[in-house]
N, C-alpha and C. Protein backbone atom coordinates (compact mmCIF):
# COMPACT_ATOMS: atom_id res chain seq x y z
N UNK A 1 -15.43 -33.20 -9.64
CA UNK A 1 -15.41 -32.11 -10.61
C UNK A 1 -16.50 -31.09 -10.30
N UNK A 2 -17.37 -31.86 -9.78
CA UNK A 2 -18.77 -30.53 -9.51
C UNK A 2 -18.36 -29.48 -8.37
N UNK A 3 -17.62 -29.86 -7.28
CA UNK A 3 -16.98 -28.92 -6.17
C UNK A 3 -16.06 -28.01 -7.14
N UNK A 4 -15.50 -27.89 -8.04
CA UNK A 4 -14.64 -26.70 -8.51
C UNK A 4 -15.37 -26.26 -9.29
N UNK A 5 -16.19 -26.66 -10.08
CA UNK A 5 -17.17 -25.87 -10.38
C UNK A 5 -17.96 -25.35 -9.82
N UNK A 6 -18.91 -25.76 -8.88
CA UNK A 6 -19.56 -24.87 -7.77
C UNK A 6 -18.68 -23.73 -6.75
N UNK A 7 -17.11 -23.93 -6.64
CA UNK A 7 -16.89 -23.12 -6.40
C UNK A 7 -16.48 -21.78 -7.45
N UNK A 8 -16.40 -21.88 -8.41
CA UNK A 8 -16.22 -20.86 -9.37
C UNK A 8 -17.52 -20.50 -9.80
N UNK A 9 -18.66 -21.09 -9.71
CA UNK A 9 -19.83 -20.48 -9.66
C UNK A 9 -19.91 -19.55 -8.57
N UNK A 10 -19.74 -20.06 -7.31
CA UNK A 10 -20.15 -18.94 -5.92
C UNK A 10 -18.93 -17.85 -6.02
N UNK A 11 -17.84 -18.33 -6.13
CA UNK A 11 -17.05 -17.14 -6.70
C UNK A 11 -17.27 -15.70 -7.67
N UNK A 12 -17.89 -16.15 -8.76
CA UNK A 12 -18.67 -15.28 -9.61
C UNK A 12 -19.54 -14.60 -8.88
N UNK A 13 -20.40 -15.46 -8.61
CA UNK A 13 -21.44 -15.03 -7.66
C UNK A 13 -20.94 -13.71 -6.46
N UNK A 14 -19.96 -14.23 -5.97
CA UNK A 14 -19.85 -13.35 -4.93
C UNK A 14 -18.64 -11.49 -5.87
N UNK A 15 -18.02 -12.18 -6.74
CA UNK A 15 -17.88 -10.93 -7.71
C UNK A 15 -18.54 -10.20 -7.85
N UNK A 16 -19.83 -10.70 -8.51
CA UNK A 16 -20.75 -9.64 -8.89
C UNK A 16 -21.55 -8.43 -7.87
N UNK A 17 -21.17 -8.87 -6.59
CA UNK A 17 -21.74 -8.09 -5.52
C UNK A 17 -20.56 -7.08 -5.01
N UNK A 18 -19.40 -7.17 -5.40
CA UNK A 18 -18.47 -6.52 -5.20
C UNK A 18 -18.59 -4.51 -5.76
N UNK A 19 -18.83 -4.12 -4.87
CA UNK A 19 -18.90 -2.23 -5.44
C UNK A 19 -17.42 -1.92 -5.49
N UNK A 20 -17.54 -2.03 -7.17
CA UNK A 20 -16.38 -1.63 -7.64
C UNK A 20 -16.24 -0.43 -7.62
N UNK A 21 -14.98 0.37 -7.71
CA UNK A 21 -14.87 1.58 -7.24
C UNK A 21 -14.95 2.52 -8.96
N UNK A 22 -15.07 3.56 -9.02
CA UNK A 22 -15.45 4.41 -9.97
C UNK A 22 -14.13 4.62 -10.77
N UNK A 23 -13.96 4.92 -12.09
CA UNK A 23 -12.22 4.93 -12.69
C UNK A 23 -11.66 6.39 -11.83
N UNK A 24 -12.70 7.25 -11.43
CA UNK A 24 -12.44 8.69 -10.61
C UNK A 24 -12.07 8.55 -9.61
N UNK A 25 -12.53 7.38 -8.48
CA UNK A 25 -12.34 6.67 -6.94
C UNK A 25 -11.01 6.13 -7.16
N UNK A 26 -10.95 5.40 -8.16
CA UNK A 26 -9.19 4.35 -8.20
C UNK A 26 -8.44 5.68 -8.11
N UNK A 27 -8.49 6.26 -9.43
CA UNK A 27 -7.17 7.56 -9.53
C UNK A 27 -7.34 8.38 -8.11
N UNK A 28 -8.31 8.66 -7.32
CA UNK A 28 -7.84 9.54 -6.24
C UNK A 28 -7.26 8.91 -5.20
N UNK A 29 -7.81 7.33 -5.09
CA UNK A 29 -7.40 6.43 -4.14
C UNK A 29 -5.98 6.11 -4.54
N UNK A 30 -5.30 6.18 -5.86
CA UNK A 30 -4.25 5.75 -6.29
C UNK A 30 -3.13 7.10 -5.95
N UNK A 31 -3.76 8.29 -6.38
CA UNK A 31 -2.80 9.18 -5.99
C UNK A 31 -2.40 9.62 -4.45
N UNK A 32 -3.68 9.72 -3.64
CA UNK A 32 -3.29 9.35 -2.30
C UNK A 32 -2.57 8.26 -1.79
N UNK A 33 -2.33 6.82 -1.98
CA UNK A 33 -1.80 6.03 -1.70
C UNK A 33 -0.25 6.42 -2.01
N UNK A 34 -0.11 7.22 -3.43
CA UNK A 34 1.41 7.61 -3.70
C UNK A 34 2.11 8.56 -2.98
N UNK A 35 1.05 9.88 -2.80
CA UNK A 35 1.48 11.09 -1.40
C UNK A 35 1.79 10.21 -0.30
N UNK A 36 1.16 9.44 0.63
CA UNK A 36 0.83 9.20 2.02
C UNK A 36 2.53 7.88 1.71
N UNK A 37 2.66 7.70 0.49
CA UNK A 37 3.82 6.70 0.35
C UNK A 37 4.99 7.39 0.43
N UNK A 38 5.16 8.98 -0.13
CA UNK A 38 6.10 9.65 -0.18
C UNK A 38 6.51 10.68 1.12
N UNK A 39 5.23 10.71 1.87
CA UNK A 39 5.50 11.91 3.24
C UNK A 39 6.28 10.39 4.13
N UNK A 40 5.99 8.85 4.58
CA UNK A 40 6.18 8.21 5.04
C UNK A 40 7.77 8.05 4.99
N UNK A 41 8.41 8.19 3.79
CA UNK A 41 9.25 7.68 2.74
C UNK A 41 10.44 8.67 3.36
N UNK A 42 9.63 10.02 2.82
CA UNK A 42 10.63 11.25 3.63
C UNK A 42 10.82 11.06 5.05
N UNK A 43 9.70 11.03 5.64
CA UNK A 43 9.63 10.90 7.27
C UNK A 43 11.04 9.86 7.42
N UNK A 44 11.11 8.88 7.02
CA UNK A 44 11.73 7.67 6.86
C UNK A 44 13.61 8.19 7.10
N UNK A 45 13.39 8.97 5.51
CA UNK A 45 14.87 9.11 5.38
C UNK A 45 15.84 10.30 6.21
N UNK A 46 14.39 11.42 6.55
CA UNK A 46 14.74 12.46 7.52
C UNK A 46 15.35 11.44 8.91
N UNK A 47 15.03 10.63 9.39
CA UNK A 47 15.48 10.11 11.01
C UNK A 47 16.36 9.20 10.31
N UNK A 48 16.50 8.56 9.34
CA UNK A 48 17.95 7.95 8.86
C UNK A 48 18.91 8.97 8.90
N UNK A 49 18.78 9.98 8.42
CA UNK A 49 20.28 11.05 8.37
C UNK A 49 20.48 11.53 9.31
N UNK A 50 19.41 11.75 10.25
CA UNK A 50 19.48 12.40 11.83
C UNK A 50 20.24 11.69 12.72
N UNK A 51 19.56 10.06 12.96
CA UNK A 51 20.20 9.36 13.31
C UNK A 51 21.43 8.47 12.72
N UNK A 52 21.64 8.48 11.82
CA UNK A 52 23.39 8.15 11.05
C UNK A 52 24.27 9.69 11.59
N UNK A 53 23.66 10.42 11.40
CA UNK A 53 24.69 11.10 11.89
C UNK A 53 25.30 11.61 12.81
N UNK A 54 24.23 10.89 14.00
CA UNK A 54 24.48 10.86 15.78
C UNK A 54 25.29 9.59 15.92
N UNK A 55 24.90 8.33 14.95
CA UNK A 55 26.56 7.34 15.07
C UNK A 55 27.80 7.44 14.58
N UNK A 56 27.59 8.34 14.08
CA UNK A 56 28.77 8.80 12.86
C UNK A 56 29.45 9.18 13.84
N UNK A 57 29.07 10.98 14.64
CA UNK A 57 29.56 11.46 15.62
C UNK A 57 30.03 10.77 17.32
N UNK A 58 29.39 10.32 17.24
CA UNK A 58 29.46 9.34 18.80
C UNK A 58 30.88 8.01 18.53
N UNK A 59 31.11 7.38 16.94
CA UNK A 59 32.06 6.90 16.95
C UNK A 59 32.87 6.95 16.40
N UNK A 60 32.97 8.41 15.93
CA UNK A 60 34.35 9.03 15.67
C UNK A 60 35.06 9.83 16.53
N UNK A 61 34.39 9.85 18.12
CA UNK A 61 34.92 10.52 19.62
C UNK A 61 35.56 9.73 19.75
């Protein structure tokens, strides 16, 4: 029993050293994560239609 407790002690322990980020840092880190999710996303679906529509054409010759 003392090993799960010592580890949820050093656990804590090592929490408290953690530099949490600012509520200003999350929201900019959060809204960038959503842009850089949506240019990827587009990028994504732009070469899906490009390329669907080079098989489309190639096997309907």
């Amino acid at each position: 029993m003392s090993r799960i407790r010592r580890f949820f002690v050093e656990a804590w322990q090592e929490l408290k050293k953690v530099n949490w980020p600012t509520p200003e840092q999350a929201r900019n880190l959060t809204v960038l994560v959503l842009a850089v999710s949506l240019v990827v996303g587009l990028y994504i679906a732009f070469f899906d239609v490009i390329f669907g529509a080079i098989a489309k054409a190639l096997n309907a010759g």
